[in-house]
PDB file of N, CA and C in Angstrom:
ATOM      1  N   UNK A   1      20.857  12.243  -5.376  1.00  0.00           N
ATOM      2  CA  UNK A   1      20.012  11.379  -6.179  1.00  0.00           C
ATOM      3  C   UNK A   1      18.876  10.837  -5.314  1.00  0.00           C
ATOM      4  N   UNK A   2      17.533  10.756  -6.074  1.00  0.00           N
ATOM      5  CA  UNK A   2      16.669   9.896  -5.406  1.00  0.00           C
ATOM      6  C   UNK A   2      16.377   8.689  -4.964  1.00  0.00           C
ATOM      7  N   UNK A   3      15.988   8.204  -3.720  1.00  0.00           N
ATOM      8  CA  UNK A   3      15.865   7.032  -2.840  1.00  0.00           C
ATOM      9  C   UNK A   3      15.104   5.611  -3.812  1.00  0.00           C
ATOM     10  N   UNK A   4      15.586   5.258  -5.495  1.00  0.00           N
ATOM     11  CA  UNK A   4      15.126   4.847  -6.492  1.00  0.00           C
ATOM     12  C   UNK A   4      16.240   3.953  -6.477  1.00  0.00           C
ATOM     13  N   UNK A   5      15.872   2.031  -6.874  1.00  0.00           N
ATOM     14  CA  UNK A   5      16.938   1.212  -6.994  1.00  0.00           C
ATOM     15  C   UNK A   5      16.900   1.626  -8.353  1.00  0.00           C
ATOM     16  N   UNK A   6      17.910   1.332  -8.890  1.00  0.00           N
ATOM     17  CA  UNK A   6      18.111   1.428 -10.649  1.00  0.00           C
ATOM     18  C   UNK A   6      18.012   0.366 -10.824  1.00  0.00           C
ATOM     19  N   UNK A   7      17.403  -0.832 -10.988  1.00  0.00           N
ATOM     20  CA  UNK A   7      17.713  -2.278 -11.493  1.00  0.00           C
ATOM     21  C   UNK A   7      16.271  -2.274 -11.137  1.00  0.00           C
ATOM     22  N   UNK A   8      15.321  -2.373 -10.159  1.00  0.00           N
ATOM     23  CA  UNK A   8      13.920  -2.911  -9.423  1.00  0.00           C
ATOM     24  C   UNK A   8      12.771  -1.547  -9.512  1.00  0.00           C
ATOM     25  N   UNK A   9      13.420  -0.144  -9.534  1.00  0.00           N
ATOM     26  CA  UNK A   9      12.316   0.374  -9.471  1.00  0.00           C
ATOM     27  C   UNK A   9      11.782   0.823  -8.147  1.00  0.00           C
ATOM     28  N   UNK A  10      12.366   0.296  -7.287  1.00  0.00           N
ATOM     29  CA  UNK A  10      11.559   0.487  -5.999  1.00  0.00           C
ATOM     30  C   UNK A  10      12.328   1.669  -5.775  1.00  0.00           C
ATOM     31  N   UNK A  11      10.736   2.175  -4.666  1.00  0.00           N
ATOM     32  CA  UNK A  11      11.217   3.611  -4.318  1.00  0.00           C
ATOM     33  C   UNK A  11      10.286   3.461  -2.947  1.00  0.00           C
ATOM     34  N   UNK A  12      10.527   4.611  -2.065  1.00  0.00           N
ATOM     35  CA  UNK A  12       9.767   4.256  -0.797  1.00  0.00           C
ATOM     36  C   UNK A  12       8.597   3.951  -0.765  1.00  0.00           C
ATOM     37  N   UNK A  13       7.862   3.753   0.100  1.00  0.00           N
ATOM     38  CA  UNK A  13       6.501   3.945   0.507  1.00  0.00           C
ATOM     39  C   UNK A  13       5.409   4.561   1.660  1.00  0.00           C
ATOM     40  N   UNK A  14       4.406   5.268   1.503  1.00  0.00           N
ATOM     41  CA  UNK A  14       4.211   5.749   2.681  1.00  0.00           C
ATOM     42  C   UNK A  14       3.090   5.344   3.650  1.00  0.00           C
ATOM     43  N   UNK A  15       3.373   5.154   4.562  1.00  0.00           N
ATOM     44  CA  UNK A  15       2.518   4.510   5.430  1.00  0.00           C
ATOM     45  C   UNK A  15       1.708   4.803   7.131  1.00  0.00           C
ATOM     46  N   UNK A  16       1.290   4.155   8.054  1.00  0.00           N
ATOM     47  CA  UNK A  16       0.730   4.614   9.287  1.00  0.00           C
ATOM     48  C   UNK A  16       2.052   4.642  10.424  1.00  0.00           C
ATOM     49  N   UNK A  17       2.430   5.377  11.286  1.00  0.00           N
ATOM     50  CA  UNK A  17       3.036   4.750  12.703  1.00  0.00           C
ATOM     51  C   UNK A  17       1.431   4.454  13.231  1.00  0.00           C
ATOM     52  N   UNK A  18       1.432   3.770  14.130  1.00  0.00           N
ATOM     53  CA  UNK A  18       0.185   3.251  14.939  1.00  0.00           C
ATOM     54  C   UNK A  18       0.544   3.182  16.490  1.00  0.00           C
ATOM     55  N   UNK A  19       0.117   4.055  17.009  1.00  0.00           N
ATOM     56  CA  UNK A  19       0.347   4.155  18.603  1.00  0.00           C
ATOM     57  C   UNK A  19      -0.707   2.929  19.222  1.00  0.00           C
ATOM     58  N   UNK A  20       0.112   2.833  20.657  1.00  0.00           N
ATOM     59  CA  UNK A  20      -1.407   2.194  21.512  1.00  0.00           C
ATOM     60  C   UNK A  20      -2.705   2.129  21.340  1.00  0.00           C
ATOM     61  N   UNK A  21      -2.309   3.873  21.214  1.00  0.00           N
ATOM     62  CA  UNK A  21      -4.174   4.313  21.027  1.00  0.00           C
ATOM     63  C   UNK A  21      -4.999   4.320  20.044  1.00  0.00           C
ATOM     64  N   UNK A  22      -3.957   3.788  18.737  1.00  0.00           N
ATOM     65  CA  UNK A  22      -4.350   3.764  17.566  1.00  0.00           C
ATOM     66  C   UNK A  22      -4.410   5.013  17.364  1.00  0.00           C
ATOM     67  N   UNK A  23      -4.032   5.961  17.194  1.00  0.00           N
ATOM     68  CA  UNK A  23      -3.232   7.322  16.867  1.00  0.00           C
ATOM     69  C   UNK A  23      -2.524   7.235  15.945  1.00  0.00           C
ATOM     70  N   UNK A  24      -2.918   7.355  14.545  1.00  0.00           N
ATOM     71  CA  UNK A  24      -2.035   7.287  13.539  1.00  0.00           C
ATOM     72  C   UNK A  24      -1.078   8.380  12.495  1.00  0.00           C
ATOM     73  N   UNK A  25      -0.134   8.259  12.701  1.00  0.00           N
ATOM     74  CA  UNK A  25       0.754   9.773  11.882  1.00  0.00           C
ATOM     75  C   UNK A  25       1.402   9.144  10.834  1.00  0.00           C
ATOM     76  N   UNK A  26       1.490   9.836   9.778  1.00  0.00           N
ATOM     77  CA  UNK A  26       1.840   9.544   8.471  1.00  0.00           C
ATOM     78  C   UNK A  26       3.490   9.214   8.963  1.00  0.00           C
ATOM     79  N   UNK A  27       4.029   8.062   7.743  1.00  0.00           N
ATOM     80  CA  UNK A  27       5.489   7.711   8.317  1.00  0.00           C
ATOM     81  C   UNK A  27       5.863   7.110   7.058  1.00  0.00           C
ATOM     82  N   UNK A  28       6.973   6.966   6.496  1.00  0.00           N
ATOM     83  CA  UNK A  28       7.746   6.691   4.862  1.00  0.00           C
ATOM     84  C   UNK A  28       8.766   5.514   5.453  1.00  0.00           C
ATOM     85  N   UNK A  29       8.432   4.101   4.574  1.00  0.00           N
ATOM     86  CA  UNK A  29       9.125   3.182   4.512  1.00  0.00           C
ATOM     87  C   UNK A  29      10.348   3.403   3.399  1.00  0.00           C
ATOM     88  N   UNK A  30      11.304   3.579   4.124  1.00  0.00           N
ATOM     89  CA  UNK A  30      12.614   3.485   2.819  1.00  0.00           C
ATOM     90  C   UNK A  30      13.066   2.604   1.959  1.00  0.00           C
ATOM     91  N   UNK A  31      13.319   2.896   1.134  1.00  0.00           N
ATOM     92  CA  UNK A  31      13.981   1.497   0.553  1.00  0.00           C
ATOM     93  C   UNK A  31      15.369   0.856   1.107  1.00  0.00           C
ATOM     94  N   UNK A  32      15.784  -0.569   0.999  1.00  0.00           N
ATOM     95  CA  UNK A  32      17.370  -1.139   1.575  1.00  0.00           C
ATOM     96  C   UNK A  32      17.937  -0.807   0.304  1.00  0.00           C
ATOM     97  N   UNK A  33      18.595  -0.168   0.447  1.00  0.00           N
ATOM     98  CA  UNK A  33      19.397   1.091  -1.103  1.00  0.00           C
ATOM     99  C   UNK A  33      20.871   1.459  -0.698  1.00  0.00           C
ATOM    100  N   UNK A  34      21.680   1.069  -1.580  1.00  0.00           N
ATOM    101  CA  UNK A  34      23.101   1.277  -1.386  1.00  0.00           C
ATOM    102  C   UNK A  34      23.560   1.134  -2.559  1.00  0.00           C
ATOM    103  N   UNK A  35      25.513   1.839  -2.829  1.00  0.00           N
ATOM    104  CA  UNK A  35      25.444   2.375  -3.710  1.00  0.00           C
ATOM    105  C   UNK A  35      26.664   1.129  -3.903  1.00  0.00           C
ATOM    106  N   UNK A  36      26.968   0.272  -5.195  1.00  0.00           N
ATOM    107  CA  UNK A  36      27.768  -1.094  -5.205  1.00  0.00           C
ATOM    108  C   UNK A  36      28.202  -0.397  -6.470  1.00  0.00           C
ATOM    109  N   UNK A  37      29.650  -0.735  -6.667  1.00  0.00           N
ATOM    110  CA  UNK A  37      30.084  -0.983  -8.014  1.00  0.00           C
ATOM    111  C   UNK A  37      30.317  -2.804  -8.585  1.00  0.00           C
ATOM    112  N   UNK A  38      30.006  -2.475  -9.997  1.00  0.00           N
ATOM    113  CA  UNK A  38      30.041  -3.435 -10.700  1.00  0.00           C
ATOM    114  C   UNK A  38      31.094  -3.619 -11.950  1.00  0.00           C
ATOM    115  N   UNK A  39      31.559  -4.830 -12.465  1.00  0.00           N
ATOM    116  CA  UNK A  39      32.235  -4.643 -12.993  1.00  0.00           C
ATOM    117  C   UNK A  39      31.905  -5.043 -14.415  1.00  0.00           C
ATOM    118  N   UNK A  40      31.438  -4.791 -15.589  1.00  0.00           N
ATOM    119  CA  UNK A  40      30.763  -4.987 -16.627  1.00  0.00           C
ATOM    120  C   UNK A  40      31.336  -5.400 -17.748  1.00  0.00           C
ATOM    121  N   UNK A  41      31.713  -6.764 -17.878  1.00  0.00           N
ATOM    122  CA  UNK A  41      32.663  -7.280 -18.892  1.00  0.00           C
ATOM    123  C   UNK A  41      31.961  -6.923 -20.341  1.00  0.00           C
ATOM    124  N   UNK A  42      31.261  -6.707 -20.578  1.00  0.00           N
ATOM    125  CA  UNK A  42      30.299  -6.991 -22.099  1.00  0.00           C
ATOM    126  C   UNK A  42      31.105  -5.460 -22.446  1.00  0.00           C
ATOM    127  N   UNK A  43      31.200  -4.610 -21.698  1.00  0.00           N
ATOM    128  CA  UNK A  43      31.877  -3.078 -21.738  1.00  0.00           C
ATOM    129  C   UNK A  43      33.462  -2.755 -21.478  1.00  0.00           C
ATOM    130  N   UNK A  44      33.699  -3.673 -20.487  1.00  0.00           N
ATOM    131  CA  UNK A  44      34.732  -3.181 -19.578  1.00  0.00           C
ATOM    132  C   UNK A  44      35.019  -1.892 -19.274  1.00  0.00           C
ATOM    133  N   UNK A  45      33.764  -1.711 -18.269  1.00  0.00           N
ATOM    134  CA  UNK A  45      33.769  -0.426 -17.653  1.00  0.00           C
ATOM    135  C   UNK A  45      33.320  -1.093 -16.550  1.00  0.00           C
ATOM    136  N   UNK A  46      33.383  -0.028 -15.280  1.00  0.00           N
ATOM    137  CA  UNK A  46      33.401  -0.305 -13.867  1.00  0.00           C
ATOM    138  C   UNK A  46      32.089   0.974 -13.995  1.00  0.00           C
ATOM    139  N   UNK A  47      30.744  -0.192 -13.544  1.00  0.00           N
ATOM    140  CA  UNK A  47      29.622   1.297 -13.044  1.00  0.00           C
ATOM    141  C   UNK A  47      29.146   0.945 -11.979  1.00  0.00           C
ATOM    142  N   UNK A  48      28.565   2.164 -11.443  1.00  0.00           N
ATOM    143  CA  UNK A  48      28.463   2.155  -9.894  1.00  0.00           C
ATOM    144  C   UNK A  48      26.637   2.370 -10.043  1.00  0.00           C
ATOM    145  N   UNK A  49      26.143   1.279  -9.424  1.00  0.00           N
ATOM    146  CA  UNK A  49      24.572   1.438  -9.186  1.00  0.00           C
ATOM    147  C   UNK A  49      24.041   1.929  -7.910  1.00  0.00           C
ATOM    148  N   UNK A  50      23.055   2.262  -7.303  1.00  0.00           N
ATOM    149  CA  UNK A  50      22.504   2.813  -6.614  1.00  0.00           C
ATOM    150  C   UNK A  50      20.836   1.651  -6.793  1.00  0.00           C
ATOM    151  N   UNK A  51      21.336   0.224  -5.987  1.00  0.00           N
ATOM    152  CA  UNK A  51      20.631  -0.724  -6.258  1.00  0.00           C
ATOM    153  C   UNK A  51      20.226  -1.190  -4.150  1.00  0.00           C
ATOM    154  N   UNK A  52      18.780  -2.093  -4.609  1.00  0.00           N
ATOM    155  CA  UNK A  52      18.153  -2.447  -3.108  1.00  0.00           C
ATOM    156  C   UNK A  52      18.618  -3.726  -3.182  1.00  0.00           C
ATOM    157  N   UNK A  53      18.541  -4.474  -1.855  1.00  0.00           N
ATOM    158  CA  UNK A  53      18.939  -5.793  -1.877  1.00  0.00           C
ATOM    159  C   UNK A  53      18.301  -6.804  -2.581  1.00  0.00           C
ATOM    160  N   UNK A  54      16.908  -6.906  -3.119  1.00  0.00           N
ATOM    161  CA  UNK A  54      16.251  -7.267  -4.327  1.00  0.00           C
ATOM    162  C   UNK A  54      17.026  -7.318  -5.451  1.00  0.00           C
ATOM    163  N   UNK A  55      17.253  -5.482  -5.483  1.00  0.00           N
ATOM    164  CA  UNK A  55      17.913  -5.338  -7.335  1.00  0.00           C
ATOM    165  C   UNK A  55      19.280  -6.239  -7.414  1.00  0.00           C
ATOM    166  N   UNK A  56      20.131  -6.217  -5.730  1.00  0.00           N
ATOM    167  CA  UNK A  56      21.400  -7.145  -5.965  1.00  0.00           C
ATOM    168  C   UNK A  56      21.199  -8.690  -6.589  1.00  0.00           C
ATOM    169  N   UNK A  57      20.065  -8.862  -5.996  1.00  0.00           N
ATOM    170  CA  UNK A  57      19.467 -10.464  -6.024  1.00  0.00           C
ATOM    171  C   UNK A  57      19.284 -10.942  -7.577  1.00  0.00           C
ATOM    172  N   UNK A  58      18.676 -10.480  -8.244  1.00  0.00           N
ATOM    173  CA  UNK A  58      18.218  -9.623  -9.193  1.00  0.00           C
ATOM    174  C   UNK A  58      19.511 -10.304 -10.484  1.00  0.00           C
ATOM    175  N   UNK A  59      20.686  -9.088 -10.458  1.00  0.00           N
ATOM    176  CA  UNK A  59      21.705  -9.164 -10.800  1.00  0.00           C
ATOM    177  C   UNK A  59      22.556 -10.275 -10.326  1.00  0.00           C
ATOM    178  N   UNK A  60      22.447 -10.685  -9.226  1.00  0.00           N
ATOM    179  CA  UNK A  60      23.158 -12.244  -8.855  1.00  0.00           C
ATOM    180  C   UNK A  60      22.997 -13.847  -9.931  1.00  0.00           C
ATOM    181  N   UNK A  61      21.093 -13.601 -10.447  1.00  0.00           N
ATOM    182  CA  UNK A  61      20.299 -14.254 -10.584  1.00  0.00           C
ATOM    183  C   UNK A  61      20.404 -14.100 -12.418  1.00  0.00           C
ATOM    184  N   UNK A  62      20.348 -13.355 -13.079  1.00  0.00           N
ATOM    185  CA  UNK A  62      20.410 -12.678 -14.402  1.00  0.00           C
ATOM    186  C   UNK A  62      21.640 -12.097 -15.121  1.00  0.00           C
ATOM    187  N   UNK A  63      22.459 -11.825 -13.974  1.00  0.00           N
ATOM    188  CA  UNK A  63      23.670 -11.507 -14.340  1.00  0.00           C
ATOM    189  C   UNK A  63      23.528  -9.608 -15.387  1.00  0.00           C
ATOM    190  N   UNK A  64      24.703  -9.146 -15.087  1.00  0.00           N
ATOM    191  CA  UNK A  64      24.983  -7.914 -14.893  1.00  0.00           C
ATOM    192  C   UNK A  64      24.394  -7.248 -16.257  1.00  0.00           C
ATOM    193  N   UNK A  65      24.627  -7.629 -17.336  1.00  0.00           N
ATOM    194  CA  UNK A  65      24.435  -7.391 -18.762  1.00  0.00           C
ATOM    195  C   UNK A  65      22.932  -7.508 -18.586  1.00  0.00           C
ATOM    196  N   UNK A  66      22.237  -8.028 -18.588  1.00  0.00           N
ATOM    197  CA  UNK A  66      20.638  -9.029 -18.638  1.00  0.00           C
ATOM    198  C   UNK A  66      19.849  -8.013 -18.080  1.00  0.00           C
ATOM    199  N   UNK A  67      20.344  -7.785 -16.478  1.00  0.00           N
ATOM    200  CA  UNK A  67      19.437  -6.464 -15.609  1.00  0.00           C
ATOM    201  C   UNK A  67      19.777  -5.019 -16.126  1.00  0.00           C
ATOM    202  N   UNK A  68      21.133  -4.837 -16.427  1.00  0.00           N
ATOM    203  CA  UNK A  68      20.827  -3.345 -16.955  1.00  0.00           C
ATOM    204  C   UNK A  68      20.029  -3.173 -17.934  1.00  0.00           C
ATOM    205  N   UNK A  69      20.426  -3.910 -19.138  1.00  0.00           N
ATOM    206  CA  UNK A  69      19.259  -3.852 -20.073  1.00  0.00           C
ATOM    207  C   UNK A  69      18.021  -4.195 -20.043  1.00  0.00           C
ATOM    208  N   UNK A  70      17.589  -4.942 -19.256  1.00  0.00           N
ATOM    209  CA  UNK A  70      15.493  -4.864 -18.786  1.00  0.00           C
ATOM    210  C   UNK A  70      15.713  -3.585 -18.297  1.00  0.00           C
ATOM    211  N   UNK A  71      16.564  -3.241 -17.107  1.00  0.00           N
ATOM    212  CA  UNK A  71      16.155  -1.999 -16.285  1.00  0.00           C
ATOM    213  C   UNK A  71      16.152  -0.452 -17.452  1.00  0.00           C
ATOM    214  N   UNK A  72      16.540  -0.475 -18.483  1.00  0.00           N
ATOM    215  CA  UNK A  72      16.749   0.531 -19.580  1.00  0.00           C
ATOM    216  C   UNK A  72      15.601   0.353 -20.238  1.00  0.00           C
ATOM    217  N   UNK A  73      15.124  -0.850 -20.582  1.00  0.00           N
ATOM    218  CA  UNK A  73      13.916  -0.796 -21.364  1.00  0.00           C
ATOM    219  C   UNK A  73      12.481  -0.619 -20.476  1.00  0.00           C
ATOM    220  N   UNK A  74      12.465  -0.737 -18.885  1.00  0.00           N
ATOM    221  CA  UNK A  74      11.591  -0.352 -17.873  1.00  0.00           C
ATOM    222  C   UNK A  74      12.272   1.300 -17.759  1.00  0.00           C
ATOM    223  N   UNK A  75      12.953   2.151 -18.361  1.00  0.00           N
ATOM    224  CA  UNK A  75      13.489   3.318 -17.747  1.00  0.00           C
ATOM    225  C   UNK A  75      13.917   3.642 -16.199  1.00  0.00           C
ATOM    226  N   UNK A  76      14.154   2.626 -15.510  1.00  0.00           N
ATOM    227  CA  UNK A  76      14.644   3.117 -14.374  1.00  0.00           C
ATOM    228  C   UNK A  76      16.469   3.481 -14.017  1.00  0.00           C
ATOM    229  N   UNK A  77      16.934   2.939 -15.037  1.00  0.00           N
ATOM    230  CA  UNK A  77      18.579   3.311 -15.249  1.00  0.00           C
ATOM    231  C   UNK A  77      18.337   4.815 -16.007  1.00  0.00           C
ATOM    232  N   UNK A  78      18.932   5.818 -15.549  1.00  0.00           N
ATOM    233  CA  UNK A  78      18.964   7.422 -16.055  1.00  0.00           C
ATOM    234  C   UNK A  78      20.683   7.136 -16.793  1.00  0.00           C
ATOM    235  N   UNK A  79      20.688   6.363 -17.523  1.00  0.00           N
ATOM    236  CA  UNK A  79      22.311   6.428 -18.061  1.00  0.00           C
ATOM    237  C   UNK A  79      22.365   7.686 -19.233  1.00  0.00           C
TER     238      UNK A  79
END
């Protein structure tokens, strides 16, 4: 699967390394992306996201029900 939080959307970015000399080579910021299960009372099912420490924040903040469904109506959940 791709380097995509399911809850935030974020996906890498690409950017400069910058030497001394100012010598610059193309270089990709990753996203903080890991894969958490959740436990989804509104369902009672156990799903496993592929969320950044944002999207956890996110879901801490809105609670589990609240973010999947924005993140479905932004299309970034592929359910």
């Amino acid at each position: 699967m791709s380097k995509i939080c399911q809850i935030t959307g974020k996906k890498a970015m690409i950017g400069n390394n910058v030497s001394h000399s100012n010598h610059r080579t193309k270089r990709k910021f990753d996203v903080n992306l890991f894969t958490k299960k959740f436990y989804w009372p509104e369902q009672d099912v156990w799903v496993s996201l592929n969320i950044s420490a944002n999207g956890l924040r996110t879901i801490n903040k809105m609670g589990l029900n609240a973010a999947i469904k924005k993140a479905a109506e932004k299309g970034f959940l592929n359910a």
